[in-house]
PDB file of N, CA and C in Angstrom:
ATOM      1  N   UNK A   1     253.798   9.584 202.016  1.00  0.00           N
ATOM      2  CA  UNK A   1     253.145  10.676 202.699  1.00  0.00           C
ATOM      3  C   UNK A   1     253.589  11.982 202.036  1.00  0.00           C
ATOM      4  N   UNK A   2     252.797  13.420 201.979  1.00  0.00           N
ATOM      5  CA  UNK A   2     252.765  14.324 201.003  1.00  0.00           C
ATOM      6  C   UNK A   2     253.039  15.107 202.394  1.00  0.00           C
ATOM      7  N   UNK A   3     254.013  16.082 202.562  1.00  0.00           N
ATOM      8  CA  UNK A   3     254.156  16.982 203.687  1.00  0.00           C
ATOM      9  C   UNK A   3     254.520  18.175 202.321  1.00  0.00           C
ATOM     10  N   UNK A   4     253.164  19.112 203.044  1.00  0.00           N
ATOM     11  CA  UNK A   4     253.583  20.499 202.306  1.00  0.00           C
ATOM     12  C   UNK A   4     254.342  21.378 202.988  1.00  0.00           C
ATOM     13  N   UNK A   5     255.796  21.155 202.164  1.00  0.00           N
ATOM     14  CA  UNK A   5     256.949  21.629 202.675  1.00  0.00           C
ATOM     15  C   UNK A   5     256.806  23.047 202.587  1.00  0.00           C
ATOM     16  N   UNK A   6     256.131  23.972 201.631  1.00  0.00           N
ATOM     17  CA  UNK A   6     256.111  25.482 201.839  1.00  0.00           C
ATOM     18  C   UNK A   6     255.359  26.269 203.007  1.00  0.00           C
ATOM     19  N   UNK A   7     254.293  24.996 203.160  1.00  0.00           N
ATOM     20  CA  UNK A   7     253.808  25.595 204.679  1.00  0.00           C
ATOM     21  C   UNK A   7     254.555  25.560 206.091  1.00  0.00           C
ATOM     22  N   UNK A   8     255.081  24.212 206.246  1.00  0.00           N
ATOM     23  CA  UNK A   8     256.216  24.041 207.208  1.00  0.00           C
ATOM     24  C   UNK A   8     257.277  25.126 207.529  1.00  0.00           C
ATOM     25  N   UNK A   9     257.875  25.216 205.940  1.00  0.00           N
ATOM     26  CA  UNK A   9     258.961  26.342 206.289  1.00  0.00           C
ATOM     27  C   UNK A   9     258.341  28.225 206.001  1.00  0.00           C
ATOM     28  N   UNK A  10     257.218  28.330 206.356  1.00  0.00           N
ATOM     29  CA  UNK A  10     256.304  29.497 206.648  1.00  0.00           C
ATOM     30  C   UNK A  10     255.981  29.519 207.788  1.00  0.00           C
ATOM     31  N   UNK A  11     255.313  28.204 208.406  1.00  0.00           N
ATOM     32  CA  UNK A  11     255.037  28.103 209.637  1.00  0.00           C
ATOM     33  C   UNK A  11     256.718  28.276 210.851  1.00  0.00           C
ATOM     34  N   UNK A  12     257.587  27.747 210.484  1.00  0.00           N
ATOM     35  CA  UNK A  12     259.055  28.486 210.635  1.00  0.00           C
ATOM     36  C   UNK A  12     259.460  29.810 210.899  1.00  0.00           C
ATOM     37  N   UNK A  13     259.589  29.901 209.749  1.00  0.00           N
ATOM     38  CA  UNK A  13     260.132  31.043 209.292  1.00  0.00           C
ATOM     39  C   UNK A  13     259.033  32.277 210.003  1.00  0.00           C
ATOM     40  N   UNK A  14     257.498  32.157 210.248  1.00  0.00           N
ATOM     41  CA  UNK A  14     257.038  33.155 211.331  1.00  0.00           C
ATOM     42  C   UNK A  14     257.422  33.302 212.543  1.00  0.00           C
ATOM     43  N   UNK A  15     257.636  31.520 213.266  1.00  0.00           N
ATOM     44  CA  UNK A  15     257.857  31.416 214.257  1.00  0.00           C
ATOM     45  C   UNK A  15     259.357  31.916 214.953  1.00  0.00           C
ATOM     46  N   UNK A  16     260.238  31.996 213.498  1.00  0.00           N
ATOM     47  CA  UNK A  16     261.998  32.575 213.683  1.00  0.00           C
ATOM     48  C   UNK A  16     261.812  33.901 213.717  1.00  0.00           C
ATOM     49  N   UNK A  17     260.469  34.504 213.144  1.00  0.00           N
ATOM     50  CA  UNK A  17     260.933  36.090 212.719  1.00  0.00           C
ATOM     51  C   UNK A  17     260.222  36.565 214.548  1.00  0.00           C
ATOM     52  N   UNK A  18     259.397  35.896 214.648  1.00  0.00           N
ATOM     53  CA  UNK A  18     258.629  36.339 216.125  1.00  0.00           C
ATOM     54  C   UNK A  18     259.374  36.279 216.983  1.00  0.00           C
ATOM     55  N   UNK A  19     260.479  35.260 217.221  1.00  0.00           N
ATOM     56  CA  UNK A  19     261.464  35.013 218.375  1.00  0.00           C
ATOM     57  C   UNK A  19     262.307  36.061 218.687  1.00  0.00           C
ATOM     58  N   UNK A  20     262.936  36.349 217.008  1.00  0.00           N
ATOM     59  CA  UNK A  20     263.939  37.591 216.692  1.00  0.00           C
ATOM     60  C   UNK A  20     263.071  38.919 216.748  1.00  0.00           C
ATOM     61  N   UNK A  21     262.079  39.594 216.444  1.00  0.00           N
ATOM     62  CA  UNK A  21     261.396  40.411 216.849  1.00  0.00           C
ATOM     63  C   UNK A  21     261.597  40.643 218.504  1.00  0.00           C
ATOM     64  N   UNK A  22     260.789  39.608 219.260  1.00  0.00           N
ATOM     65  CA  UNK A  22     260.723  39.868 220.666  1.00  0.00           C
ATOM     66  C   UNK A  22     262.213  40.267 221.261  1.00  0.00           C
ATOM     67  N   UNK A  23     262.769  39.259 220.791  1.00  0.00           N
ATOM     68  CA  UNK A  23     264.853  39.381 221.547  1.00  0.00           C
ATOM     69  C   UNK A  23     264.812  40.396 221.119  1.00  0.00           C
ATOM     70  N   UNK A  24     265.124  41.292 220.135  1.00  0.00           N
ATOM     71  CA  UNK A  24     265.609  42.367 219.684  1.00  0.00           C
ATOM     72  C   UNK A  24     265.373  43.174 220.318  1.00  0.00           C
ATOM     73  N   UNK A  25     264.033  43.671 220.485  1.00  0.00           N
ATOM     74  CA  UNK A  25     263.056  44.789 221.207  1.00  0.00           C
ATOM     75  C   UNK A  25     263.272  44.466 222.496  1.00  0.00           C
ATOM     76  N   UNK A  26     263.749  43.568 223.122  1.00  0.00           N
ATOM     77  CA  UNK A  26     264.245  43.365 224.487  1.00  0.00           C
ATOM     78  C   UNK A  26     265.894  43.602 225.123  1.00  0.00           C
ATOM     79  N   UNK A  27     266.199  42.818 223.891  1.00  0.00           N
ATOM     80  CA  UNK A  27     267.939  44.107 223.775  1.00  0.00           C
ATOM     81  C   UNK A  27     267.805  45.336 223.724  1.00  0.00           C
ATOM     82  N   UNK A  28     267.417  45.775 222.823  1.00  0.00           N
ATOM     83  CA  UNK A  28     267.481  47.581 222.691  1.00  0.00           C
ATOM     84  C   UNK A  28     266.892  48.162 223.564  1.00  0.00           C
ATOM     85  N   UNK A  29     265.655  47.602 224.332  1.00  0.00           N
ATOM     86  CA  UNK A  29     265.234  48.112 225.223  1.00  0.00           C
ATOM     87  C   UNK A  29     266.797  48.114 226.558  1.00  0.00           C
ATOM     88  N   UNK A  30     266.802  46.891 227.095  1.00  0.00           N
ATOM     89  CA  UNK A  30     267.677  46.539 227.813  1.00  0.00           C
ATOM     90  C   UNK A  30     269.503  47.346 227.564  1.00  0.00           C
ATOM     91  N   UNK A  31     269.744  47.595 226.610  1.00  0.00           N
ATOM     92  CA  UNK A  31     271.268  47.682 226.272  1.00  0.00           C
ATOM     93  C   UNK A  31     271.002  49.596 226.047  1.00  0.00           C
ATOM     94  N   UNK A  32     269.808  50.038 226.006  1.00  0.00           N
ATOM     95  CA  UNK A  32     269.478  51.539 225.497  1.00  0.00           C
ATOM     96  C   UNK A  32     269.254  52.169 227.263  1.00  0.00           C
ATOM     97  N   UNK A  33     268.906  51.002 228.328  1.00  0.00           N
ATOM     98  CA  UNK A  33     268.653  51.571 229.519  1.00  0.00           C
ATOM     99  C   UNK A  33     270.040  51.237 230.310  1.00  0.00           C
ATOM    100  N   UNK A  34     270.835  50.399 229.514  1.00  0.00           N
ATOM    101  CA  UNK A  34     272.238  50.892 230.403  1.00  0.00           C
ATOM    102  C   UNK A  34     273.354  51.547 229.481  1.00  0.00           C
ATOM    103  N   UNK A  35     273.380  51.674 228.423  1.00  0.00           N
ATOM    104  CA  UNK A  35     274.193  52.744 227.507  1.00  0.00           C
ATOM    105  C   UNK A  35     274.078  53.893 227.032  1.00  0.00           C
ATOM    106  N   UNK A  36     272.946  54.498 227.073  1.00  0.00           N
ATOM    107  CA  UNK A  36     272.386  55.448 226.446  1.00  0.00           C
ATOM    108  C   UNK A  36     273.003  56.466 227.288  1.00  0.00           C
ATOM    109  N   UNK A  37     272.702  56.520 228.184  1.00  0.00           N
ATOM    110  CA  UNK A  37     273.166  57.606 228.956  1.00  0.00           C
ATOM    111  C   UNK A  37     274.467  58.191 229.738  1.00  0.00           C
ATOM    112  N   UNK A  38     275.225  57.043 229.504  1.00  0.00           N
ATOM    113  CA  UNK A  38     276.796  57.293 229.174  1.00  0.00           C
ATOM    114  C   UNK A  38     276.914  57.733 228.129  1.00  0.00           C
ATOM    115  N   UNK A  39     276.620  57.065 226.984  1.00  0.00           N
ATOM    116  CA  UNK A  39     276.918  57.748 225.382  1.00  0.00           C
ATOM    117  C   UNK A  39     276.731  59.183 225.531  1.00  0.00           C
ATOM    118  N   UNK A  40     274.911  59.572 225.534  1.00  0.00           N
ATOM    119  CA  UNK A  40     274.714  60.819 225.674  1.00  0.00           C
ATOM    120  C   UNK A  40     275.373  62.020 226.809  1.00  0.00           C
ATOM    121  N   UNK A  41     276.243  61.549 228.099  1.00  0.00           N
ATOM    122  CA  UNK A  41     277.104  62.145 228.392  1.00  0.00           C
ATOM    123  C   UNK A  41     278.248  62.890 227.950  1.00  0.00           C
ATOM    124  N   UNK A  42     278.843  61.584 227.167  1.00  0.00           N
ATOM    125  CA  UNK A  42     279.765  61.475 226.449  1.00  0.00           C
ATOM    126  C   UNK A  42     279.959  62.747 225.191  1.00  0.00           C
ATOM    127  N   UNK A  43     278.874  62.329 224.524  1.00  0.00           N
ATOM    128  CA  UNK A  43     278.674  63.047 223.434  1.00  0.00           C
ATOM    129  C   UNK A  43     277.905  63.900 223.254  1.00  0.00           C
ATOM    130  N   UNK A  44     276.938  64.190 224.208  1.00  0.00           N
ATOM    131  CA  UNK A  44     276.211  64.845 224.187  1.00  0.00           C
ATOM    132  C   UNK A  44     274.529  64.699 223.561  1.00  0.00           C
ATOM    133  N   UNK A  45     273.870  65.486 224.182  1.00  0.00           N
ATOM    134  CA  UNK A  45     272.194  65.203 223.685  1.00  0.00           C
ATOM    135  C   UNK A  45     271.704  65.784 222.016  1.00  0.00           C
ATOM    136  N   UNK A  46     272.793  64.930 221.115  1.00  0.00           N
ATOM    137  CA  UNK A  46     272.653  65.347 220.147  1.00  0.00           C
ATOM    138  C   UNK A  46     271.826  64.788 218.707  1.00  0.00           C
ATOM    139  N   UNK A  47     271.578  65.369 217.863  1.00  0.00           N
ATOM    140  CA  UNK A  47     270.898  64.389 216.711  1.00  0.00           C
ATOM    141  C   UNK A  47     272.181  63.543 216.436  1.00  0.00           C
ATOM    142  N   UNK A  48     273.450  64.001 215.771  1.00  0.00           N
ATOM    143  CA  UNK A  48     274.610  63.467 215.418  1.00  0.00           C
ATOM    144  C   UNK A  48     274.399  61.772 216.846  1.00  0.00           C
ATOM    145  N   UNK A  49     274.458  62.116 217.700  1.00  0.00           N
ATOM    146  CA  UNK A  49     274.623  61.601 218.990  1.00  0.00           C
ATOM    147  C   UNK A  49     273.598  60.020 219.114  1.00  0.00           C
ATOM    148  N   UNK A  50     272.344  60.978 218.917  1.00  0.00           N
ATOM    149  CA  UNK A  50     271.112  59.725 218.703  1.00  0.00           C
ATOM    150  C   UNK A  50     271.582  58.826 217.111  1.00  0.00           C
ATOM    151  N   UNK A  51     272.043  59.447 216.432  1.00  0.00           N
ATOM    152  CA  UNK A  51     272.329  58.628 214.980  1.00  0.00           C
ATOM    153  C   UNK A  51     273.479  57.505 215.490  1.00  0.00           C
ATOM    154  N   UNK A  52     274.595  58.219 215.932  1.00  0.00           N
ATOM    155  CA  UNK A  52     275.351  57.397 216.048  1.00  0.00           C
ATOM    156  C   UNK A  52     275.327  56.190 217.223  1.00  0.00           C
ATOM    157  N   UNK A  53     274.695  56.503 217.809  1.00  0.00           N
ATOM    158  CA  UNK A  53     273.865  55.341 218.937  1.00  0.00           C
ATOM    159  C   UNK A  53     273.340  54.410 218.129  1.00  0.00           C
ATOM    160  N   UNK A  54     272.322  55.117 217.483  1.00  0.00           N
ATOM    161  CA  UNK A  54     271.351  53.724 216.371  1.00  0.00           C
ATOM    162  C   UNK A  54     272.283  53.077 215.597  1.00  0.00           C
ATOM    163  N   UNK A  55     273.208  53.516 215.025  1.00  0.00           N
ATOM    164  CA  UNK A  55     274.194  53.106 214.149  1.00  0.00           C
ATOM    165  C   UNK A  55     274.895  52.095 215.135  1.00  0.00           C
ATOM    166  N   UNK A  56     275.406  52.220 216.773  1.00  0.00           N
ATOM    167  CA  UNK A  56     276.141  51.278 217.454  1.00  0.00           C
ATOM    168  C   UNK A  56     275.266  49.732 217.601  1.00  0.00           C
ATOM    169  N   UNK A  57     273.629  50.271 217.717  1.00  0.00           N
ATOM    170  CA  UNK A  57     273.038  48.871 218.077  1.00  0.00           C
ATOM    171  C   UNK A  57     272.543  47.802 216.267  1.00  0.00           C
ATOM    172  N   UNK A  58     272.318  48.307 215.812  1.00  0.00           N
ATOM    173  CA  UNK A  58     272.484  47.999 214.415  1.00  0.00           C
ATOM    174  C   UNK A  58     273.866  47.445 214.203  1.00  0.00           C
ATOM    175  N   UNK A  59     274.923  48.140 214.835  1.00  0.00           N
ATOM    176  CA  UNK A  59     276.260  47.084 214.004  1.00  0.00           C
ATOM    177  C   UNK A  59     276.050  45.830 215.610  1.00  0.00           C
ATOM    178  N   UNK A  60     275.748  46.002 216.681  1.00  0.00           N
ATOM    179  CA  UNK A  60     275.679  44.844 217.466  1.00  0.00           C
ATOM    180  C   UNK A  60     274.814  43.837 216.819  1.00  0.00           C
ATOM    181  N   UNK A  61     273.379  44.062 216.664  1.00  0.00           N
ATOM    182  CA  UNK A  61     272.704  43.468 215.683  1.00  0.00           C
ATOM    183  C   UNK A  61     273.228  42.419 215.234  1.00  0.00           C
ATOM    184  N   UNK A  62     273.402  42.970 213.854  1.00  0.00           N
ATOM    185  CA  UNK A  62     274.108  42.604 212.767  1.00  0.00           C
ATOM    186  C   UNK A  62     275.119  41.291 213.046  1.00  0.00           C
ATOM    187  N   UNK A  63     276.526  41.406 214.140  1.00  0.00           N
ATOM    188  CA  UNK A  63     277.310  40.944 214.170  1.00  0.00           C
ATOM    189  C   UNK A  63     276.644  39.581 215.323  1.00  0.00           C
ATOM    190  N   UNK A  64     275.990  40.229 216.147  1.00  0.00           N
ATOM    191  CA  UNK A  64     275.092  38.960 216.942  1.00  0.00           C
ATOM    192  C   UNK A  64     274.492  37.981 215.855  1.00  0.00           C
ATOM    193  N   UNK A  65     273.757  38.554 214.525  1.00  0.00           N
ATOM    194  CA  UNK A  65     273.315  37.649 213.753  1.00  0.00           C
ATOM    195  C   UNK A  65     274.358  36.822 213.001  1.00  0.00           C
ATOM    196  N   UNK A  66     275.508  37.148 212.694  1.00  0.00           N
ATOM    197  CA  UNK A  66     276.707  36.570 211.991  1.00  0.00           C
ATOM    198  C   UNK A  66     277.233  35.617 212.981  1.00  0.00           C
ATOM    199  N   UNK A  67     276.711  35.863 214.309  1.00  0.00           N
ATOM    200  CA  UNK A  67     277.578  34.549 215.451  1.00  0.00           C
ATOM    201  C   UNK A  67     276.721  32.875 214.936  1.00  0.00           C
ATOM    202  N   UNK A  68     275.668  33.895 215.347  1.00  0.00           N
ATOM    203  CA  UNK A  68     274.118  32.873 215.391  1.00  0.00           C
ATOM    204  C   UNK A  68     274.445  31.675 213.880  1.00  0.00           C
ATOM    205  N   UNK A  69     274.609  32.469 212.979  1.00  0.00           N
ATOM    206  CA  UNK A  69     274.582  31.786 211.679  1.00  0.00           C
ATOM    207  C   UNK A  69     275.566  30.993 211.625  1.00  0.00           C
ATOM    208  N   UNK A  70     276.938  31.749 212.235  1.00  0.00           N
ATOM    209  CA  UNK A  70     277.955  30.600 212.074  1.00  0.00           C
ATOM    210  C   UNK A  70     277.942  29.148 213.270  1.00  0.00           C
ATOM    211  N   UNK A  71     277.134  29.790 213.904  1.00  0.00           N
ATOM    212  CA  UNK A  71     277.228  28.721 214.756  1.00  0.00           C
ATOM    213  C   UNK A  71     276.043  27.519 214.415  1.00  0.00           C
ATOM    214  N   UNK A  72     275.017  28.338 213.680  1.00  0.00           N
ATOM    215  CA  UNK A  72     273.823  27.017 213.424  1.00  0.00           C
ATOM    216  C   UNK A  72     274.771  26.471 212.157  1.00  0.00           C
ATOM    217  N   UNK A  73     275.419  27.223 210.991  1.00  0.00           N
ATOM    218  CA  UNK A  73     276.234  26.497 210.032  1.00  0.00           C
ATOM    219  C   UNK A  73     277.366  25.241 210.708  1.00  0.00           C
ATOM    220  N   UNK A  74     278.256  25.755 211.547  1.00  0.00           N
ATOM    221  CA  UNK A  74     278.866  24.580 211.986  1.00  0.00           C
ATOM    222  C   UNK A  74     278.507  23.272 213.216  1.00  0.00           C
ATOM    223  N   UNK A  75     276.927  23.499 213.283  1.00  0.00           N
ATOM    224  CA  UNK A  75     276.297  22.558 213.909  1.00  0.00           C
ATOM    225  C   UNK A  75     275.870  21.925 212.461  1.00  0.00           C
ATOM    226  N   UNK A  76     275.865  21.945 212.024  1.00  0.00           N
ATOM    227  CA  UNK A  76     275.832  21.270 210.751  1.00  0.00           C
ATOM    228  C   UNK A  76     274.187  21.613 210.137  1.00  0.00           C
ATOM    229  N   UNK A  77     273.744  22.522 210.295  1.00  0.00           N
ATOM    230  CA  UNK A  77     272.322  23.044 209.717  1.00  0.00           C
ATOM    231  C   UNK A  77     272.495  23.522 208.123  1.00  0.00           C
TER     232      UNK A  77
END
């Protein structure tokens, strides 16, 4: 049997980027309506302020994706 493996892992790989799209935009939504406005207390209603916010959910991001990976790696993927 001939399975066209580049479509499979396309048909994937949309279906991974759509999952991670939606979560994301549902975190930031979610984590921006209970942090934001401590931060901006904090620091004030500033450009510096909004940067360094984007900069906090970007390194959450990031390090959420480094869990994910190590954990599908030592499930043996």
């Amino acid at each position: 049997m001939d399975i066209n493996k580049d479509y499979e892992v396309m048909t994937l790989v949309e279906a991974l980027d759509d999952a991670i799209e939606d979560t994301t935009e549902s975190f930031l939504a979610n984590f921006a309506e209970r942090q934001m406005s401590d931060w901006m207390s904090e620091y004030g209603a500033t450009e510096e302020a909004s940067k360094s916010f984007s900069e906090l959910e970007k390194e959450i991001l990031q390090r959420a994706l480094r869990v994910i990976r190590t954990r599908w790696e030592q499930a043996g993927n």
